[in-house]
N, C-alpha and C. Protein backbone atom coordinates (compact mmCIF):
# COMPACT_ATOMS: atom_id res chain seq x y z
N UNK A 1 29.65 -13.82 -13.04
CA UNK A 1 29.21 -12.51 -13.50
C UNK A 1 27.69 -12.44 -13.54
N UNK A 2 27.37 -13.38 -14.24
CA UNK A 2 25.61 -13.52 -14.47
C UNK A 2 25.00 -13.48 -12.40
N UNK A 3 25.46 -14.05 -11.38
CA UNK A 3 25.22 -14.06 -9.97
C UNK A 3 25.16 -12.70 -9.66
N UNK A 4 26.09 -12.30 -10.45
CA UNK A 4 26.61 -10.51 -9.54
C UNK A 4 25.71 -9.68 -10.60
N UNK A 5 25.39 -9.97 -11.62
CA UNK A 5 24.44 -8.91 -12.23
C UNK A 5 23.00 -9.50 -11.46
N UNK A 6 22.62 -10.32 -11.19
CA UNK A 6 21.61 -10.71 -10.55
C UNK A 6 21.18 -10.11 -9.11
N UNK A 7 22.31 -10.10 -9.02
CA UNK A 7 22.02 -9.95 -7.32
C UNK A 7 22.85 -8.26 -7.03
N UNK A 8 22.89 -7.32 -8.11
CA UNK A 8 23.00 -6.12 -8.16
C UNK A 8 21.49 -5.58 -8.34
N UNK A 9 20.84 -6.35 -9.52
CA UNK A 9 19.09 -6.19 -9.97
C UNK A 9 18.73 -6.05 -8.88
N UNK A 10 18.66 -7.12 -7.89
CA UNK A 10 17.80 -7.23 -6.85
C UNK A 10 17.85 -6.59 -5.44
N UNK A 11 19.23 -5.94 -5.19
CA UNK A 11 19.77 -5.02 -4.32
C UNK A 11 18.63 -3.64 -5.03
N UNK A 12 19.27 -3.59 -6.21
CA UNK A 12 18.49 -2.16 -6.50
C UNK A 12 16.82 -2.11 -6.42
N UNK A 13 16.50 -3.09 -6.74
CA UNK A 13 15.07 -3.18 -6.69
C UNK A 13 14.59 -3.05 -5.50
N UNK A 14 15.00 -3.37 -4.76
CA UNK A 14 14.82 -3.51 -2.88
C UNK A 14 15.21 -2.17 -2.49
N UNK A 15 16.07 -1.20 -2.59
CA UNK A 15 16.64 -0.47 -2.43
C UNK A 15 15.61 0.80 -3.50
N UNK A 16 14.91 0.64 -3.81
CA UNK A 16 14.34 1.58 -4.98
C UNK A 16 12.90 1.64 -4.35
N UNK A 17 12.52 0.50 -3.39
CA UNK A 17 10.92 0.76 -2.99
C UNK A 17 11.55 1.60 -1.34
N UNK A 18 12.41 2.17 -1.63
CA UNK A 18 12.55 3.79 -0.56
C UNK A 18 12.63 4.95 -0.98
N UNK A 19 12.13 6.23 -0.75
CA UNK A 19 12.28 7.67 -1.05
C UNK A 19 11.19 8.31 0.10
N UNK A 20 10.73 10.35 -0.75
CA UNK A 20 9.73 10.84 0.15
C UNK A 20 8.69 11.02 -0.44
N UNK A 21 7.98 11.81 0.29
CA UNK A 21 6.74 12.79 0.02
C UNK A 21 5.33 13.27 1.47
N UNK A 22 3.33 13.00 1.64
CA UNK A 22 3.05 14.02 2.74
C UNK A 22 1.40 13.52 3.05
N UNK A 23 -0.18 14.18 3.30
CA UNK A 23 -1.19 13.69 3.38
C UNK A 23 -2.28 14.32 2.09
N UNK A 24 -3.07 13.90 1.62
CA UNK A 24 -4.07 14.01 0.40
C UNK A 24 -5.20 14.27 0.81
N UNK A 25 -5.31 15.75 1.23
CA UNK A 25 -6.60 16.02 1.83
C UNK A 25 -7.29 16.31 0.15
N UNK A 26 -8.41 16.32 -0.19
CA UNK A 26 -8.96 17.20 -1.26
C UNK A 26 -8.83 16.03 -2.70
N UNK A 27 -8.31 15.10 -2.72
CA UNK A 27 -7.42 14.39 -3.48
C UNK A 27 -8.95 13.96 -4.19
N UNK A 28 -9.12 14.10 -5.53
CA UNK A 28 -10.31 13.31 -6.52
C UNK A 28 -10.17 12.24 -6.76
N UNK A 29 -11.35 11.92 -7.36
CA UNK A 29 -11.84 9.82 -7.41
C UNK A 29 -11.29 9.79 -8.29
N UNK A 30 -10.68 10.84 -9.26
CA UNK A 30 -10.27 10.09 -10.94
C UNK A 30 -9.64 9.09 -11.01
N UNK A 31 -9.16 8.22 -11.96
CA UNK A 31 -8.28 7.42 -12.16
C UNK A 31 -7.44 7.59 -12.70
N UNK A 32 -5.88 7.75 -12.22
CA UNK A 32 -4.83 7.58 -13.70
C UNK A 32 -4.59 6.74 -14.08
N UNK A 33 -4.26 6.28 -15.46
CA UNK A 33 -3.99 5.41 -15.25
C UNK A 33 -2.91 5.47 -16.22
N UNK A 34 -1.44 5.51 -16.22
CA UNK A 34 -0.68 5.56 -17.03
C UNK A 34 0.68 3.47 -16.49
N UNK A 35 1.11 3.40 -17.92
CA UNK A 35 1.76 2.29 -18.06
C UNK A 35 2.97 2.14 -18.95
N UNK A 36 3.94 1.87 -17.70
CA UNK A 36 4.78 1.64 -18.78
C UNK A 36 5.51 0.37 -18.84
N UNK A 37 5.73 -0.11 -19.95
CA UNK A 37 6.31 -2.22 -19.41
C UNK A 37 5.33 -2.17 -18.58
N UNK A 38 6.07 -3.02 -17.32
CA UNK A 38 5.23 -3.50 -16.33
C UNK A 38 4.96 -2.48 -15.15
N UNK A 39 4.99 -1.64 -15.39
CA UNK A 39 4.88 -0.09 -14.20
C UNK A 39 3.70 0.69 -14.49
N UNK A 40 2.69 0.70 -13.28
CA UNK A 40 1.68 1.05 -13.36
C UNK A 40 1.86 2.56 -12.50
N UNK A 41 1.09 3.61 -13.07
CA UNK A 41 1.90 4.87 -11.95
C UNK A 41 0.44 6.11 -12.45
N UNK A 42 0.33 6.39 -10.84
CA UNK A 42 -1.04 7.45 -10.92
C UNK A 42 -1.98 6.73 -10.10
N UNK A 43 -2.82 7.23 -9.92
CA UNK A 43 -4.00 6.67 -9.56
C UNK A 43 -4.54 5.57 -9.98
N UNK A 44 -4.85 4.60 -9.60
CA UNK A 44 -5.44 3.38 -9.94
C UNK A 44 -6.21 2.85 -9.18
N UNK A 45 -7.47 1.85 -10.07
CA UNK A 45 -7.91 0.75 -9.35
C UNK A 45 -7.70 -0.26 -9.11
N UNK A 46 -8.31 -1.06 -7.57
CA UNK A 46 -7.85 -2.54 -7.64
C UNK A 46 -8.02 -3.46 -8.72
N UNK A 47 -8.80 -3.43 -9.71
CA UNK A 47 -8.87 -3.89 -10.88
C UNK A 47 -7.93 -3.84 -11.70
N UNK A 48 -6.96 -2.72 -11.47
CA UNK A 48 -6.14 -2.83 -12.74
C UNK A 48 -4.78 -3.93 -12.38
N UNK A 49 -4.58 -4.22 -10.84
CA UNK A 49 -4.00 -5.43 -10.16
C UNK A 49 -4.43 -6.56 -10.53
N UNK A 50 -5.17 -6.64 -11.14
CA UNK A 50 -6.34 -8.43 -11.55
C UNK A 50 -5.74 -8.69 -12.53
N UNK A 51 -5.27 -7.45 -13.43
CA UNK A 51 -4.82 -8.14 -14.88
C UNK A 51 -3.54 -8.44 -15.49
N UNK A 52 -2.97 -8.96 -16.26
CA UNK A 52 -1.67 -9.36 -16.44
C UNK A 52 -0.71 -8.15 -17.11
N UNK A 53 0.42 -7.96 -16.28
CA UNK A 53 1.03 -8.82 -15.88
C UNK A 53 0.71 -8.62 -14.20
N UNK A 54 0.36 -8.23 -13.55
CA UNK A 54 0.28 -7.73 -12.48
C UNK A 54 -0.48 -8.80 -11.46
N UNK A 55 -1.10 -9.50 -12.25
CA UNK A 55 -2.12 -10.48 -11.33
C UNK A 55 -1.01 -11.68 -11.17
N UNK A 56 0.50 -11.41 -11.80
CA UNK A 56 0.88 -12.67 -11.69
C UNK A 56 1.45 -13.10 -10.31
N UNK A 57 1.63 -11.69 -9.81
CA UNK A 57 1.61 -11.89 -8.70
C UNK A 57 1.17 -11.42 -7.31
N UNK A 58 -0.11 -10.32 -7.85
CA UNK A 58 -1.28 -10.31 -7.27
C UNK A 58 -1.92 -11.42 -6.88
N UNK A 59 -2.47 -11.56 -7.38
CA UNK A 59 -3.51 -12.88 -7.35
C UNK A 59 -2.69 -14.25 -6.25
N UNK A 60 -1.57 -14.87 -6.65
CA UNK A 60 -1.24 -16.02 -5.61
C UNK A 60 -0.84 -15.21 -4.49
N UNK A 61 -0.10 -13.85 -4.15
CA UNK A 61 -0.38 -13.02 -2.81
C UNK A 61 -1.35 -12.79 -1.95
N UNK A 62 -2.87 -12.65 -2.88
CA UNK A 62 -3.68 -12.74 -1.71
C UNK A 62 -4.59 -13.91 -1.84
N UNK A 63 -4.31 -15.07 -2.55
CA UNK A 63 -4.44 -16.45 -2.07
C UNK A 63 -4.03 -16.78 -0.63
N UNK A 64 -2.44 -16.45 -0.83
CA UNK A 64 -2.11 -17.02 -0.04
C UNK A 64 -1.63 -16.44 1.51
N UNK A 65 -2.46 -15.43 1.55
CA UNK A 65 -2.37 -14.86 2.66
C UNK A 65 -3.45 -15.13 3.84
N UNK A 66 -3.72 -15.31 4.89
CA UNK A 66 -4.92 -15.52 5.61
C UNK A 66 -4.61 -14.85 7.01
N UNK A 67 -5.81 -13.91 6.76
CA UNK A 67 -6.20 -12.71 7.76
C UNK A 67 -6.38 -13.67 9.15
N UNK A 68 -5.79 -13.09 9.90
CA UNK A 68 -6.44 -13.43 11.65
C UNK A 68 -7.90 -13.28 11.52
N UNK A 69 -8.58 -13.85 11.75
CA UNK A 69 -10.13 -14.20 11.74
C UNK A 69 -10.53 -13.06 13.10
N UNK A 70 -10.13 -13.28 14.38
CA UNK A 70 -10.54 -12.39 15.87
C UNK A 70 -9.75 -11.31 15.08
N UNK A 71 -8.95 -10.64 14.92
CA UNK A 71 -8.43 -9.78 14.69
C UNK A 71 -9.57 -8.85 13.64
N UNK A 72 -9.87 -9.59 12.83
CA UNK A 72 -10.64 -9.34 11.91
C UNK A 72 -11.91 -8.98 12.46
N UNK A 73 -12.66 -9.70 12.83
CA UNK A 73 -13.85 -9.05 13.77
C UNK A 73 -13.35 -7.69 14.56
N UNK A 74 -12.43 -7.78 15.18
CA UNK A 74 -12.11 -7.03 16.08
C UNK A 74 -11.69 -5.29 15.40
N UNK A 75 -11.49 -5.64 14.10
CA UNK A 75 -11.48 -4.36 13.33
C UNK A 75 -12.64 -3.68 12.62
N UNK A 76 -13.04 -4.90 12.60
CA UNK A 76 -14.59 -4.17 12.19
C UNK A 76 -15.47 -2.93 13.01
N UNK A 77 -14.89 -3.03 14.01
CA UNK A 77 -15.46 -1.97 14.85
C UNK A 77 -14.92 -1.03 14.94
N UNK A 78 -13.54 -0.88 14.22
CA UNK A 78 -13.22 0.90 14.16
C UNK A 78 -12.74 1.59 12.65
N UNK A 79 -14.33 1.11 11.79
CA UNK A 79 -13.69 1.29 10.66
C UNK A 79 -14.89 2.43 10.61
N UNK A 80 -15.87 3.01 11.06
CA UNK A 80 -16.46 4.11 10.80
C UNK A 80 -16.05 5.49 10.55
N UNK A 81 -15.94 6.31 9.54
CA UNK A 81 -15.25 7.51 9.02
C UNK A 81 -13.45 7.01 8.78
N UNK A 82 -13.45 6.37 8.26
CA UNK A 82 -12.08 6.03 7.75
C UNK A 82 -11.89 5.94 6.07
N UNK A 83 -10.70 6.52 5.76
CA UNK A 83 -10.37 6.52 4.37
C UNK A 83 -8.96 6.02 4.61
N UNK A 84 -7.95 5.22 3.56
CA UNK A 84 -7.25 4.68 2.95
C UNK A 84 -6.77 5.22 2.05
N UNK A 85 -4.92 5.89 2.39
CA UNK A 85 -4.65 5.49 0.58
C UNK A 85 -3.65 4.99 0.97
N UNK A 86 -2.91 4.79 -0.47
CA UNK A 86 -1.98 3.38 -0.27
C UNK A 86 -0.93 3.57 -1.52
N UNK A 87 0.39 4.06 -1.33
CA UNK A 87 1.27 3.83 -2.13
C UNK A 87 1.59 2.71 -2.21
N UNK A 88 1.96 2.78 -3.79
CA UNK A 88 3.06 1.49 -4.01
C UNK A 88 3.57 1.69 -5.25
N UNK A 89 4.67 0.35 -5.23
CA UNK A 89 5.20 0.40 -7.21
C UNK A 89 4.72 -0.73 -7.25
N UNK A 90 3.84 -0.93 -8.51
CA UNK A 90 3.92 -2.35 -9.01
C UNK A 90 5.21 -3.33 -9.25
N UNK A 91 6.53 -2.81 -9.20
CA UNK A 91 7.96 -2.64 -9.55
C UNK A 91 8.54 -3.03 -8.18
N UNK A 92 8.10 -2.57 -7.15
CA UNK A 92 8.89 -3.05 -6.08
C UNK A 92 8.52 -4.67 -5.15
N UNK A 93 8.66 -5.49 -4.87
CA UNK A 93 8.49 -6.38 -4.48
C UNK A 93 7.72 -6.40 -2.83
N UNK A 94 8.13 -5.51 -2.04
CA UNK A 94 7.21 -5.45 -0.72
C UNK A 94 6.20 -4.89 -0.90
N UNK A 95 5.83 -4.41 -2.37
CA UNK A 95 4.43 -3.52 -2.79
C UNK A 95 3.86 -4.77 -3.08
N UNK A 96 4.27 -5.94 -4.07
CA UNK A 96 3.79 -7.00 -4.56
C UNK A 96 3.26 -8.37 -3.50
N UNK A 97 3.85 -8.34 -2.41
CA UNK A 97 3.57 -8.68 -1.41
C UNK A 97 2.72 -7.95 -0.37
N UNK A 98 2.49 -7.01 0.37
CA UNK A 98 1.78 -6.91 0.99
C UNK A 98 0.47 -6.02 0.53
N UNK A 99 0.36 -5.52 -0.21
CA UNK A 99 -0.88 -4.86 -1.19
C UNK A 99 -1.88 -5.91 -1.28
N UNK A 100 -1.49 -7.53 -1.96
CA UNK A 100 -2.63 -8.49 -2.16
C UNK A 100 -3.43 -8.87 -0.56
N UNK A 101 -2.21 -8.65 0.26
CA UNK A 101 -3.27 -9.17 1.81
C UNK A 101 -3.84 -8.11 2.37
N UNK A 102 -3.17 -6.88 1.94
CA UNK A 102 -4.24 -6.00 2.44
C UNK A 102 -5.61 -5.71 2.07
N UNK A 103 -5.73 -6.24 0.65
CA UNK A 103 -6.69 -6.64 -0.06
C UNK A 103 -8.02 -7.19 0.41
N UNK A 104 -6.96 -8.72 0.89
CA UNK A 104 -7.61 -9.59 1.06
C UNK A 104 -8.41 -9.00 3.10
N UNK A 105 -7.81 -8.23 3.38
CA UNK A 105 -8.02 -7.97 4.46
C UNK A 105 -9.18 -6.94 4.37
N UNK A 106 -9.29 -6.49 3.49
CA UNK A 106 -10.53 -5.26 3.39
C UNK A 106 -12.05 -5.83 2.93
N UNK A 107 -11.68 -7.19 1.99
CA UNK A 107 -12.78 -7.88 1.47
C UNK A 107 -13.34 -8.79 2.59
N UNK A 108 -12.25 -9.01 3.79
CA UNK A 108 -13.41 -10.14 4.62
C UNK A 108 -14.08 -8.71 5.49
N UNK A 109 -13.53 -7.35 5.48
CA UNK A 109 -14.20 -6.33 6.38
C UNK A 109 -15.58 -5.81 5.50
N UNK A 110 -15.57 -6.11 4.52
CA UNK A 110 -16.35 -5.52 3.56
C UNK A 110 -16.45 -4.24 3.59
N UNK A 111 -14.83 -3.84 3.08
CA UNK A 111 -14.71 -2.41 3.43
C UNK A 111 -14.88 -1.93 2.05
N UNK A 112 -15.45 -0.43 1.88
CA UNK A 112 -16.27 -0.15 0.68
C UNK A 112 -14.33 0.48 -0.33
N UNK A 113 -14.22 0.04 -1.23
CA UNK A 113 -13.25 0.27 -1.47
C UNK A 113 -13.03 2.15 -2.07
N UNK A 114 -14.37 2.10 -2.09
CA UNK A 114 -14.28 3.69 -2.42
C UNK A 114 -13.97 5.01 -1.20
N UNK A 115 -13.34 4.03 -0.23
CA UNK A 115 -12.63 4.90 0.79
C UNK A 115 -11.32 4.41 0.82
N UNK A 116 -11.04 3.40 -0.34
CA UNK A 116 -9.31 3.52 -0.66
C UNK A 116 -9.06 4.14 -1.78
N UNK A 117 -7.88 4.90 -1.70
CA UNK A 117 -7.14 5.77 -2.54
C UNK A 117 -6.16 4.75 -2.97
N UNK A 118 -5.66 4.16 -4.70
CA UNK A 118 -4.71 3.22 -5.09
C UNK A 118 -3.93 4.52 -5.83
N UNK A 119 -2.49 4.20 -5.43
CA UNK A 119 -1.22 5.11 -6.50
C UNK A 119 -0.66 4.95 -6.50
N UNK A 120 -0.42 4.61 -7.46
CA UNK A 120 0.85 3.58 -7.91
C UNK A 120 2.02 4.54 -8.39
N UNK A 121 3.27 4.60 -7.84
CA UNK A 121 4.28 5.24 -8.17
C UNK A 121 5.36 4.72 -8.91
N UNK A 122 6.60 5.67 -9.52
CA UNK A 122 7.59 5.32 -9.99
C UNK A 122 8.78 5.01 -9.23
N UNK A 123 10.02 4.23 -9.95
CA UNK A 123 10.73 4.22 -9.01
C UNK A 123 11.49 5.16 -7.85
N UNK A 124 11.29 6.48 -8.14
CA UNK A 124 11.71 7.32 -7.10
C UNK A 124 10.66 8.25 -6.32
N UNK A 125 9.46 7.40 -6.39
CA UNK A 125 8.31 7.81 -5.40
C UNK A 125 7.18 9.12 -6.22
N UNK A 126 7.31 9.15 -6.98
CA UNK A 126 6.65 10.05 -7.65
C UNK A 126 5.19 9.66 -8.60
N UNK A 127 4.56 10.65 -9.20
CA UNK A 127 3.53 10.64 -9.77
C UNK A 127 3.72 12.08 -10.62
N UNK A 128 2.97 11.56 -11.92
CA UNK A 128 3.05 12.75 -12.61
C UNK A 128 1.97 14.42 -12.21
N UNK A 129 1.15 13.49 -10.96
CA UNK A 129 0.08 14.41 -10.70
C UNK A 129 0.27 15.22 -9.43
N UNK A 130 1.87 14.65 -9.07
CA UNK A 130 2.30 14.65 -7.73
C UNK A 130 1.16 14.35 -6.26
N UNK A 131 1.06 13.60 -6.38
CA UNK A 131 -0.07 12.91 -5.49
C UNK A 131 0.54 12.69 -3.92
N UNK A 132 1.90 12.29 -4.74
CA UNK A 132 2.70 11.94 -3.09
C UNK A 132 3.44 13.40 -2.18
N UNK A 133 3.38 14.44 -3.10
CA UNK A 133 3.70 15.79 -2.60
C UNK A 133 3.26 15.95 -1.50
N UNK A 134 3.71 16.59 -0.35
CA UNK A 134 3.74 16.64 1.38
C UNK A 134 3.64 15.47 2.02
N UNK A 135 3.45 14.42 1.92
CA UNK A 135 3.08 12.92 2.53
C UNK A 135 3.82 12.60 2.95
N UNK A 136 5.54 12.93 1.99
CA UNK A 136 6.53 12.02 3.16
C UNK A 136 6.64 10.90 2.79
N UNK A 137 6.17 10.09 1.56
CA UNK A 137 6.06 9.06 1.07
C UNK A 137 8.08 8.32 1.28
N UNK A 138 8.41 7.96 2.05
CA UNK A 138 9.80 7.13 1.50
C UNK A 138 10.37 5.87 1.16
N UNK A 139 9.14 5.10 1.53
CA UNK A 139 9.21 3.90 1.12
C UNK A 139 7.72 3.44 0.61
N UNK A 140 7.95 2.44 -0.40
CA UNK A 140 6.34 2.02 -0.67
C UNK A 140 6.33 0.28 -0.78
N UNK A 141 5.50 -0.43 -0.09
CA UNK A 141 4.15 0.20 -0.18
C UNK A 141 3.78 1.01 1.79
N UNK A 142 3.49 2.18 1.14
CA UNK A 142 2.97 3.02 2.85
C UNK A 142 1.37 2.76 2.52
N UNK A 143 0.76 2.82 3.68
CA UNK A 143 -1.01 2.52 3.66
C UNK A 143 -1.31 3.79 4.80
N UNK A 144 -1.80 4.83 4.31
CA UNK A 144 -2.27 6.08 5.59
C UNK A 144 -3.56 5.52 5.72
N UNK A 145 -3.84 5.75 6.95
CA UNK A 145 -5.03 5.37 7.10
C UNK A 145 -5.22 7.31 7.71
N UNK A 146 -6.50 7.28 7.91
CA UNK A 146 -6.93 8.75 7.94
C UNK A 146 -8.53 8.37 8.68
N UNK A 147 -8.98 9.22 9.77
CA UNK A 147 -10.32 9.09 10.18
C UNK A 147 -11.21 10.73 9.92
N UNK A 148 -11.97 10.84 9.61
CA UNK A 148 -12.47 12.33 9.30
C UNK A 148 -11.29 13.24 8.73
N UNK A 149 -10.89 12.32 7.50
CA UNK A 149 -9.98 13.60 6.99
C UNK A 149 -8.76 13.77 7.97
N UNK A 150 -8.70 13.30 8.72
CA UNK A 150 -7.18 13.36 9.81
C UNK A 150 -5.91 12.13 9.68
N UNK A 151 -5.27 12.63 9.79
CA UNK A 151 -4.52 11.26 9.02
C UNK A 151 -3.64 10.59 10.75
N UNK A 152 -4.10 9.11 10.86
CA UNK A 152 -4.23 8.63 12.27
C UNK A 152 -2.50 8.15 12.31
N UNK A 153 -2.31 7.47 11.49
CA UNK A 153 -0.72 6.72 11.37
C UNK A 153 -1.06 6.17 9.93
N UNK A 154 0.54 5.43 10.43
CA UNK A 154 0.87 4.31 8.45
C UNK A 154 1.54 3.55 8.89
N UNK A 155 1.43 2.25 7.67
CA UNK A 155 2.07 1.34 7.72
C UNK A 155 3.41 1.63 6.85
N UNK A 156 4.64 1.36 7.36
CA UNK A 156 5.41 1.67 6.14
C UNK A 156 6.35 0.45 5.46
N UNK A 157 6.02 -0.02 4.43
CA UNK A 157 6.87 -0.72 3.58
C UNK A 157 6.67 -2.50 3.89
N UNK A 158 6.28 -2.66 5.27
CA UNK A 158 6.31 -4.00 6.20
C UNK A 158 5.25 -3.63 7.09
N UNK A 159 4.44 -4.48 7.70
CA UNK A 159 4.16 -4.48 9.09
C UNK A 159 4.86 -4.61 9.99
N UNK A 160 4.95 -4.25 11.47
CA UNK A 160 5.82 -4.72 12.37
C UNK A 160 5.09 -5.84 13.04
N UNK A 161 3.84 -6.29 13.12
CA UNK A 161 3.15 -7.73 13.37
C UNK A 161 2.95 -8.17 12.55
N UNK A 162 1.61 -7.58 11.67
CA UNK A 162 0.57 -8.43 10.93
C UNK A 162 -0.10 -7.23 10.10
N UNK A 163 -0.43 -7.88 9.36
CA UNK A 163 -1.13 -6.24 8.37
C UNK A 163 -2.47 -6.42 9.50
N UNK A 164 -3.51 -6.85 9.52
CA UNK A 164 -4.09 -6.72 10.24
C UNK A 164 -3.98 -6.50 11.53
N UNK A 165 -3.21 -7.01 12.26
CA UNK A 165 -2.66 -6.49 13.67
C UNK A 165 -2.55 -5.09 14.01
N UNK A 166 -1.61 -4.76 12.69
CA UNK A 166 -1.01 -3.19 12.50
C UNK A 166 -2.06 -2.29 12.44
N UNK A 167 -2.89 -2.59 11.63
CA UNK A 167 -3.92 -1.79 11.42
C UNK A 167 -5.06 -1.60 12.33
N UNK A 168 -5.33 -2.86 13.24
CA UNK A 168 -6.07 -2.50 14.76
C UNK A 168 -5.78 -1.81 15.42
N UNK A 169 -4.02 -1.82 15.64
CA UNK A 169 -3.33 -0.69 16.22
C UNK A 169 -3.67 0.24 16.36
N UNK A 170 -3.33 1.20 15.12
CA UNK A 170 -3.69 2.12 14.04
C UNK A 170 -5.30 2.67 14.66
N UNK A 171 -6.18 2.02 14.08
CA UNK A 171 -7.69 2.20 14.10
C UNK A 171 -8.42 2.35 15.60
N UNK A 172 -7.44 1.54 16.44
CA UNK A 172 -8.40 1.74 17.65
C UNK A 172 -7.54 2.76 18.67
N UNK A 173 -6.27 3.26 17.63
CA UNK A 173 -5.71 4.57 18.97
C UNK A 173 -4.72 3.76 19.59
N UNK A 174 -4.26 2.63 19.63
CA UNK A 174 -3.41 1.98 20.45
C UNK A 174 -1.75 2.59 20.06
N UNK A 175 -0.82 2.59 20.74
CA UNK A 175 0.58 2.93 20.53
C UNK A 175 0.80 2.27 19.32
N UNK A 176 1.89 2.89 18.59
CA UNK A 176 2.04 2.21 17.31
C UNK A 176 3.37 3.22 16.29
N UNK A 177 4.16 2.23 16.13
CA UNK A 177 5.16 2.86 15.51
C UNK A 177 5.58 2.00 13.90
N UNK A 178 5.94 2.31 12.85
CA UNK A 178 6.01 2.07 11.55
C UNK A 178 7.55 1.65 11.77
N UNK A 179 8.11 0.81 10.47
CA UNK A 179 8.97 0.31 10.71
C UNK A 179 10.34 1.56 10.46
N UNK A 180 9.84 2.43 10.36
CA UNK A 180 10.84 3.76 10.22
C UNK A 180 11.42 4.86 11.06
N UNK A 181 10.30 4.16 12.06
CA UNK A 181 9.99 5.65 13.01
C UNK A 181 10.81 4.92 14.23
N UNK A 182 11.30 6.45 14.47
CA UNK A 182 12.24 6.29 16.21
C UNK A 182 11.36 6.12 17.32
């Protein structure tokens, strides 16, 4: 019984970092920052990932992740007029995983983080500020990337290579499909 309540938790939990929502043109720097238990939801900074409980598994995620180095150079060159935002649940586990390397992927670009948007959602994709309204949001963690306000593609939920891979894709115009899309 204790196996099957376990492994019902973890079906649902997996099953809960999917839903919808659209793009955030106009969208302000504020911060939300609302908490509940361990559920962080609204707008946020990467800072508020540093602290516990959240760093518990922040922090060894983007330890232990290591960016393609060429890849990495190789993105550096199409990061001019680009903005970032980035759903997730602190709650869902592919948010807890790939959020810290994307992280870690922006700090070897020395990408100014004030062209990422952090929003952290609830379990059925929402925000009290509705942030994710028209986006289309259905699984998290999604990462839009956007160049002059235009929104280019996303990552959704997974990479289909490499977070960095994906995102060269993405950035330099190359074909590129999300793990959702037909």
């Amino acid at each position: 019984m204790k196996t099957f309540i376990t492994l019902l938790a973890l079906t649902a939990s997996v099953a809960f970092c999917n839903a919808q929502s659209r793009q955030i043109p106009g969208m302000t720097t504020e911060t939300t920052v609302i908490q509940t238990k361990d559920t962080l939801i609204g707008k946020q900074s990467k800072e508020a990932l540093l602290k516990v409980p959240y760093s518990l598994w922040y922090t060894p995620n983007r330890e232990n992740y290591k960016p393609n180095p060429a890849t990495v150079t190789e993105l550096k060159n199409h990061l001019k007029d680009v903005t970032i935002t980035v759903f997730m649940g602190t709650w869902c586990e592919d948010s807890q995983q790939q959020v810290p390397g994307f992280y870690k992927i922006l700090e070897a670009l020395q990408f100014d983080n004030v062209n990422v948007t952090l929003i952290a959602v609830d379990k059925n994709k929402k925000t009290p500020e509705q942030f994710e309204k028209g986006l289309n949001v259905t699984n998290v963690p999604t990462f839009i990337f956007y160049k002059n306000g235009k929104e280019l593609h996303r990552i959704v939920e997974r990479p289909i290579e490499t977070l960095e891979k994906d995102m060269l894709k993405i950035l330099s115009g190359q074909s590129y499909k999300h793990a959702y899309q037909n």
